[in-house]
Protein backbone atom coordinates (compact mmCIF):
# COMPACT_ATOMS: atom_id res chain seq x y z
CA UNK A 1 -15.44 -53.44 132.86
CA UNK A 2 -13.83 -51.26 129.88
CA UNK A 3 -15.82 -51.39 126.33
CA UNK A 4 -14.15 -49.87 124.04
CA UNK A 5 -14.22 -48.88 120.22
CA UNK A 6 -11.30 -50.71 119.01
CA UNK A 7 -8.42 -47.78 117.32
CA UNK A 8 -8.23 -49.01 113.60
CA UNK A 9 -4.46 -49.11 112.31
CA UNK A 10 -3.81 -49.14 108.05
CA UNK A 11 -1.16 -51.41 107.06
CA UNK A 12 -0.06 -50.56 103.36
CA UNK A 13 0.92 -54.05 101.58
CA UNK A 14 1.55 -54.06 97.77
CA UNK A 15 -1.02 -56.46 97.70
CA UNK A 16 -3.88 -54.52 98.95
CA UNK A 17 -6.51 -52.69 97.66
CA UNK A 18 -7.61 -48.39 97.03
CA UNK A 19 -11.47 -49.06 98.34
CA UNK A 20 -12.24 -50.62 101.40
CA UNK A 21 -15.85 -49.44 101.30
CA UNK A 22 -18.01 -50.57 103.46
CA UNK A 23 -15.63 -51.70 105.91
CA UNK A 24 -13.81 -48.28 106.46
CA UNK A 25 -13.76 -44.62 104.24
CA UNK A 26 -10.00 -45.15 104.68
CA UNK A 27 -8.58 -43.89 101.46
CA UNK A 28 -5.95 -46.44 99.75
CA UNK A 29 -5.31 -45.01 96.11
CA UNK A 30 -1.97 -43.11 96.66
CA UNK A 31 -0.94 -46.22 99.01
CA UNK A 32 -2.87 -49.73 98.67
CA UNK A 33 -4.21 -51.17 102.11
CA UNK A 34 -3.86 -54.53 102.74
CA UNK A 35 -4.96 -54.76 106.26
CA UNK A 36 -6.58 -53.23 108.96
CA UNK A 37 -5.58 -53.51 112.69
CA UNK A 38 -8.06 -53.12 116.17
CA UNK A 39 -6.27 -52.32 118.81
CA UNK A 40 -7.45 -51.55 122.02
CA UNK A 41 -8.39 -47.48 122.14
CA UNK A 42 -5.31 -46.71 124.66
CA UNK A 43 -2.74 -49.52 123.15
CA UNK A 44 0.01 -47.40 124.63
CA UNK A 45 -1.09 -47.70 128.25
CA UNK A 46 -3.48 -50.58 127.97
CA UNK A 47 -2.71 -54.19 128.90
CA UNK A 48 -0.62 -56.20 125.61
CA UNK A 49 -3.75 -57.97 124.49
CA UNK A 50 -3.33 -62.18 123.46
CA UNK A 51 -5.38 -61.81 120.34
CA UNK A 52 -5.51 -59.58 117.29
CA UNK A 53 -8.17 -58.97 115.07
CA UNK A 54 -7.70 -58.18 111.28
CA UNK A 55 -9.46 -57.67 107.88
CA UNK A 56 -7.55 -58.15 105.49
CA UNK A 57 -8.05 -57.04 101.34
CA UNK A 58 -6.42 -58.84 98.55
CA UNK A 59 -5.72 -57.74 94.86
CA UNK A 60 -3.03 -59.61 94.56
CA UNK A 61 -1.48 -62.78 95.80
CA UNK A 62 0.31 -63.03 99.14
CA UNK A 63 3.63 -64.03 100.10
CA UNK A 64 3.83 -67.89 100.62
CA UNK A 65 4.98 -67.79 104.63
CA UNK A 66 4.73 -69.95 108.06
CA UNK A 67 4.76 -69.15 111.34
CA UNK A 68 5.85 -70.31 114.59
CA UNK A 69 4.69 -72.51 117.17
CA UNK A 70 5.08 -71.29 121.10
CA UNK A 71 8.04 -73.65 121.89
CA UNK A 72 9.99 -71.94 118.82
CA UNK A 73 9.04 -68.33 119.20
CA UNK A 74 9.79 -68.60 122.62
CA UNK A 75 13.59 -69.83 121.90
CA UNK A 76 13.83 -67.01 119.75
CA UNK A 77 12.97 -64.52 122.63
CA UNK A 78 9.51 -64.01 121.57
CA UNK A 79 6.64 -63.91 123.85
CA UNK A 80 4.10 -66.53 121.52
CA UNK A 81 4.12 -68.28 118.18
CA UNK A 82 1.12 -67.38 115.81
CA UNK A 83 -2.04 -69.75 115.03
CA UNK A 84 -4.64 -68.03 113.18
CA UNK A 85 -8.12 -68.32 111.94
CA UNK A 86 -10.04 -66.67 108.92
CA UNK A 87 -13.23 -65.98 108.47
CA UNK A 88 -13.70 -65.84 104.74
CA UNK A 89 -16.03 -62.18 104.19
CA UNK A 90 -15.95 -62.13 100.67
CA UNK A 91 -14.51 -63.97 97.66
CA UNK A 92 -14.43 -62.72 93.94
CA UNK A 93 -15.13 -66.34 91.62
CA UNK A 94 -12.06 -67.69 91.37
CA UNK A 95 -10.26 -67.01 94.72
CA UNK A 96 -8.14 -69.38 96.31
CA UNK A 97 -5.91 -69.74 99.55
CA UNK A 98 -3.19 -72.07 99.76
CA UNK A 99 -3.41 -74.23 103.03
CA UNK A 100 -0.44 -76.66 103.63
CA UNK A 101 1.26 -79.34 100.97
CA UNK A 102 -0.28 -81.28 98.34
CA UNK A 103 2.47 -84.32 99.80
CA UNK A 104 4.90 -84.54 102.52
CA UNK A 105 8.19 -83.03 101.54
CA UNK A 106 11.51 -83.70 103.70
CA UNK A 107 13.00 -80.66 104.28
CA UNK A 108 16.18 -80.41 102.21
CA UNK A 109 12.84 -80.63 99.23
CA UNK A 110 11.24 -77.91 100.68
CA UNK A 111 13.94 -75.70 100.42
CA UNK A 112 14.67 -76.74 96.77
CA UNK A 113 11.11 -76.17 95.69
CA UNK A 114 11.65 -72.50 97.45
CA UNK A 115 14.70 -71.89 95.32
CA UNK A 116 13.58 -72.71 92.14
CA UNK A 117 9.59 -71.42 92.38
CA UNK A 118 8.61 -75.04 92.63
CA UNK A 119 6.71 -74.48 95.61
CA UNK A 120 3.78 -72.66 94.24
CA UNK A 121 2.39 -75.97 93.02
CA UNK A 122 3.21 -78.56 95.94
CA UNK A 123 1.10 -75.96 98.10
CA UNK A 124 -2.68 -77.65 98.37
CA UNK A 125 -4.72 -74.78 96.61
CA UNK A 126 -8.45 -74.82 97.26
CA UNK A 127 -11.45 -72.50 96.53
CA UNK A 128 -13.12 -70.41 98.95
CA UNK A 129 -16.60 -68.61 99.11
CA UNK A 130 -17.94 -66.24 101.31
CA UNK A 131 -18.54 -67.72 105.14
CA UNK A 132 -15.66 -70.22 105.05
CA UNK A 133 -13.84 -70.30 108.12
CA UNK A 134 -9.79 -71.89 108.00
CA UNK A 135 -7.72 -72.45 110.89
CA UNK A 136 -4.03 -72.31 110.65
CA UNK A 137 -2.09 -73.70 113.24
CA UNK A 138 1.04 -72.70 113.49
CA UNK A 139 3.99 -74.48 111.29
CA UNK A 140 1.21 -74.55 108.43
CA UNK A 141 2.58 -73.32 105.03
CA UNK A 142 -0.17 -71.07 104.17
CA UNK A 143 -1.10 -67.83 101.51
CA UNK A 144 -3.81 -65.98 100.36
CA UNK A 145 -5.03 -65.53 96.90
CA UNK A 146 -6.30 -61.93 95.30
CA UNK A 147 -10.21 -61.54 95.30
CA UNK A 148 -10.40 -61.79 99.13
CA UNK A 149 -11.91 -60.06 101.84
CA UNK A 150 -11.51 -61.50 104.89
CA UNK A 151 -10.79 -61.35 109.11
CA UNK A 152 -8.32 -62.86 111.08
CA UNK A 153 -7.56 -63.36 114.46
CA UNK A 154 -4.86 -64.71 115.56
CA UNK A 155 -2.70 -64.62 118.51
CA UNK A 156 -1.02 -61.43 118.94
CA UNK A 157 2.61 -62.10 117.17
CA UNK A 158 3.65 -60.04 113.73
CA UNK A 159 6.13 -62.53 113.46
CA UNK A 160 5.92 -64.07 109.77
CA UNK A 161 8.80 -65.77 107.77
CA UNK A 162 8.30 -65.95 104.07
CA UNK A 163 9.01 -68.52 101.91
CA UNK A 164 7.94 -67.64 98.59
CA UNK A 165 6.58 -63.65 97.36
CA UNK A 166 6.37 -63.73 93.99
CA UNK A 167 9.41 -61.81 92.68
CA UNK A 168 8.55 -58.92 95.15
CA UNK A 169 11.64 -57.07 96.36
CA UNK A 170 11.21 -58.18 100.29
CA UNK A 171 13.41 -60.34 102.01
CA UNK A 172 12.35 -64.20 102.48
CA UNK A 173 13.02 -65.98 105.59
CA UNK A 174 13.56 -69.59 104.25
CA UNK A 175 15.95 -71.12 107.31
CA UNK A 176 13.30 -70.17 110.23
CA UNK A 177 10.48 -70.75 107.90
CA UNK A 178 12.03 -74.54 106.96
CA UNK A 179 12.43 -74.75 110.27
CA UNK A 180 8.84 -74.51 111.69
CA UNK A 181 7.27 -75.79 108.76
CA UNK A 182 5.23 -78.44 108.82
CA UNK A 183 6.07 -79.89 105.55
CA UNK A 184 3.23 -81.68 104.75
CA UNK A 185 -0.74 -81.67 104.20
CA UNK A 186 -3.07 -80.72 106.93
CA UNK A 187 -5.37 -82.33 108.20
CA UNK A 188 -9.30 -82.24 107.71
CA UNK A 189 -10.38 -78.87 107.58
CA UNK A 190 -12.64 -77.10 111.33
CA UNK A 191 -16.02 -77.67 111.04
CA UNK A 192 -18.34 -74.80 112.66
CA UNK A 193 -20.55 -76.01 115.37
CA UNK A 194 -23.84 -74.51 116.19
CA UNK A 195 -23.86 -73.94 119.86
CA UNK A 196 -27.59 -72.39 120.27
CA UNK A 197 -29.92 -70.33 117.13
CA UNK A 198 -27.96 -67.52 117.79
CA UNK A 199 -24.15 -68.70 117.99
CA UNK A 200 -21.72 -70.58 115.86
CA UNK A 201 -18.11 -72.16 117.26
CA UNK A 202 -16.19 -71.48 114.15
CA UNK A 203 -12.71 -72.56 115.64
CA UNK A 204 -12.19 -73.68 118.82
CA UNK A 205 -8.43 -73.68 119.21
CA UNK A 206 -6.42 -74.12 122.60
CA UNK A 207 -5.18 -70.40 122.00
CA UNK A 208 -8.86 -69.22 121.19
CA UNK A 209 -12.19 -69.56 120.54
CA UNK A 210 -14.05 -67.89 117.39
CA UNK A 211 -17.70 -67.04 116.97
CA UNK A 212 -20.10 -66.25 114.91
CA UNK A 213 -23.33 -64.85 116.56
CA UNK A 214 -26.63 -63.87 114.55
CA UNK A 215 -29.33 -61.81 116.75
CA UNK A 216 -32.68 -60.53 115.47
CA UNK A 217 -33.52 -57.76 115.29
CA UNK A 218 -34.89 -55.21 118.65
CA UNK A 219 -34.02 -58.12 120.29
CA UNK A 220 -31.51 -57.73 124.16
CA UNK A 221 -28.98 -59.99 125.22
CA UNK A 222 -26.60 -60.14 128.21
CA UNK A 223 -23.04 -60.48 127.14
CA UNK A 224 -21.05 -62.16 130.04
CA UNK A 225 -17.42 -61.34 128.55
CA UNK A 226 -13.74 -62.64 129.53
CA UNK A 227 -11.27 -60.27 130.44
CA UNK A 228 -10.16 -60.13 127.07
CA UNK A 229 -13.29 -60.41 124.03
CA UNK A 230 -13.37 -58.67 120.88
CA UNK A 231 -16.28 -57.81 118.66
CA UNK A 232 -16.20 -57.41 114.77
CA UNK A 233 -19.82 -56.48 113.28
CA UNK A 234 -20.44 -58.11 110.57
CA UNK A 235 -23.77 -56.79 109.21
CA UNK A 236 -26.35 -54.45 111.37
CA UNK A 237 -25.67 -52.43 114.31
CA UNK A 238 -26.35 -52.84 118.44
CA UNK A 239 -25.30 -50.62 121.15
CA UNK A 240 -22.69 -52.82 123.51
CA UNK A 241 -23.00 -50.72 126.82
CA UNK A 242 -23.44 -47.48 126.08
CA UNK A 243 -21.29 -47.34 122.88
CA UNK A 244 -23.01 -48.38 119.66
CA UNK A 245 -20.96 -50.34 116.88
CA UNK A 246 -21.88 -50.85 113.00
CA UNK A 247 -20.38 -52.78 109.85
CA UNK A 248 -16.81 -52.94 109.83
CA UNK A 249 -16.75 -52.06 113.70
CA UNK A 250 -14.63 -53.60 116.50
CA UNK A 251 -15.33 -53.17 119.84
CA UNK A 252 -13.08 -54.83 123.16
CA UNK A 253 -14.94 -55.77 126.16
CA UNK A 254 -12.18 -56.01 128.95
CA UNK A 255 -14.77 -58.72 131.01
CA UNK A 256 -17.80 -58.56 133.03
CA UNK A 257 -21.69 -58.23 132.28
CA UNK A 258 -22.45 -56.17 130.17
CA UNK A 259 -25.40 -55.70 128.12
CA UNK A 260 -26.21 -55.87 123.71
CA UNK A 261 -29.38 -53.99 122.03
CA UNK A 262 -29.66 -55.37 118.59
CA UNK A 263 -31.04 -52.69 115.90
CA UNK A 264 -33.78 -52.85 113.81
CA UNK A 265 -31.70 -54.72 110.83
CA UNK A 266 -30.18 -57.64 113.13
CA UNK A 267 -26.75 -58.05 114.20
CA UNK A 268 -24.10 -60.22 112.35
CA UNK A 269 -20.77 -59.93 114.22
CA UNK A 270 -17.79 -62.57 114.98
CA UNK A 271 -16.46 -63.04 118.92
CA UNK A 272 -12.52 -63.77 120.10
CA UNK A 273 -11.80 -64.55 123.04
CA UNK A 274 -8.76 -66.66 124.35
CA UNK A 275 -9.83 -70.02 125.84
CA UNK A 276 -9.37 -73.14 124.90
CA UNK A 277 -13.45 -74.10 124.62
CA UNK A 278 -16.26 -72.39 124.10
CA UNK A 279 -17.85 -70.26 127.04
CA UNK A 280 -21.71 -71.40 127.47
CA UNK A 281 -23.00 -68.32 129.46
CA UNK A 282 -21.45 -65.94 127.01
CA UNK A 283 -24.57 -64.68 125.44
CA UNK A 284 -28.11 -64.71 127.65
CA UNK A 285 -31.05 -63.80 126.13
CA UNK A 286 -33.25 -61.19 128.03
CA UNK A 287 -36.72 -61.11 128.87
CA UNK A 288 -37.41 -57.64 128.60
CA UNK A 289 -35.46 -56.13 126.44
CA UNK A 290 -35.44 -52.07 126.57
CA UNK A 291 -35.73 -52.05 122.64
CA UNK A 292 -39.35 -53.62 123.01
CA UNK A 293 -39.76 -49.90 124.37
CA UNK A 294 -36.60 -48.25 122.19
CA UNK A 295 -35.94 -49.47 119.06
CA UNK A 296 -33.42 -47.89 117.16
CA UNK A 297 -33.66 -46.97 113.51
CA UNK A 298 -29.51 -46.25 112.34
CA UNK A 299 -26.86 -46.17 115.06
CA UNK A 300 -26.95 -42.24 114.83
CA UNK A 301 -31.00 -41.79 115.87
CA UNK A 302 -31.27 -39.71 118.72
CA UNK A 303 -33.42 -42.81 119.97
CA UNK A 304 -30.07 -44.17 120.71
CA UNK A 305 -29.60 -41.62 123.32
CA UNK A 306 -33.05 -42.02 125.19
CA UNK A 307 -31.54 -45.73 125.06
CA UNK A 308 -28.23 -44.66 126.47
CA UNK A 309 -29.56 -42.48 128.96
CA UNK A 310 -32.59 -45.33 130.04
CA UNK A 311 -29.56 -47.56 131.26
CA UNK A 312 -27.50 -45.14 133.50
């Protein structure tokens, strides 16, 4: 069973920010950086991967876009369309997203309202605050306000038509992205279910299932993984296996038991994996954990080599 640290990848987006601090000492002030990519450590050689995970930065608007379902990717000779969730980090006062239409449009007014700017007002803005979660099916007209911090996870597609960016010189995509649109409002918004103390079901999709999972500190856990499950910490620090992973942190878990020693601050962290319901033995608490005997202090205390060493 591989556990990896994710590779990060910088994407520069005009939109992006110079500081990413504390989620990476990634420099962006000669070239804002909109988003960060994990990526399995070996990408070239490893397995293509169904799911992505992103953070994204915002100090500036987005490009109004949409994004294709499976059936119309596929017909276009790509492998998947492109739902997504977001998990909502941080959010200056003010900060919006724009999730589908205020009103159902046909699609000859859809186009019009991309033409003239229109659009920007029949998308359904609403506020968001740190710890919202959104899921955007495919064929949703979506976009992201400035203010935001945020991850993603979607499935693994790049494949984004835009509708509407804001005068920027990039090329829009407006007959694929009429196409797949769903021109109209969505529906009621996910609401996160609490599986146990300890995890969350933030979406539950039939392309994935995001987490949220909230361990104590010194505590132990058994972490029965799918072939494919990605870890983002959040807040705090554990060692997963032998590797130990801090804020702003990925880590993929190619399936298998394996094991999680929660630090002494607690461990905040967010869990993709692709199935279409929640796994109930994901996550098993143990009964004697080795930090009762080895608790760590930072993730670079010698302490977490004793720990290390105590499971080989």
């Amino acid at each position: 069973m591989p556990i990896e640290h994710a590779s990060v990848r910088a994407m520069h987006k005009p939109w992006g920010v110079s500081d990413l601090q504390p989620w990476s000492s990634i420099d962006g002030t000669g070239d804002a950086v909109g988003e960060l990519w994990f990526e399995r450590a070996d990408a070239e050689n490893a397995p293509v991967p169904a799911l992505l995970m992103k953070l994204l930065f915002t100090s500036e608007p987005l490009s109004i876009q949409v994004h294709p379902d499976d059936t119309f990717a596929r017909a276009m000779g790509m492998p998947n369309g492109k739902s997504e969730a977001w998990y909502i980090i941080s959010a200056k006062p003010g900060a919006q997203i724009g999730i589908g239409l205020k009103r159902r449009v046909t699609p000859q007014e859809l186009r019009a309202s991309i033409t003239n700017g229109s659009i920007v007002e029949l998308v359904q803005w609403r506020p968001v605050a740190k710890g919202d979660v959104i899921f955007v099916p495919a064929g949703t007209i979506h976009a992201l306000g400035a203010g935001i911090v945020l991850a993603e996870i979607p499935q693994r597609s790049d494949t984004t038509f835009r509708l509407f960016d804001y005068g920027r010189a990039r090329e829009l995509h407006i007959d694929n992205g009429v196409a797949v649109a769903n021109a109209w409002p969505l529906r009621s918004p996910v609401k996160p279910t609490r599986l146990t103390d300890e995890r969350t079901v933030l979406v539950a999709s039939r392309h994935f299932v995001l987490e949220r999972v909230d361990l104590e500190e010194a505590s132990s856990w058994a972490l029965v993984a799918e072939p494919e499950t990605w870890v983002l910490v959040l807040d705090g620090y554990a060692a997963i296996g032998l590797a130990t992973v801090s804020i702003g942190q990925a880590m993929f878990v190619g399936g298998g038991r394996g094991s999680i020693e929660v630090g002494t601050n607690g461990l905040t962290a967010l869990i993709a994996y692709p199935a279409a319901r929640p796994i109930d033995s994901l996550l098993q608490r143990l009964c004697e954990p080795l930090t009762r005997l080895i608790q760590p202090a930072a993730p670079d205390d010698p302490k977490w080599t004793a720990l290390a060493e105590a499971r080989t």
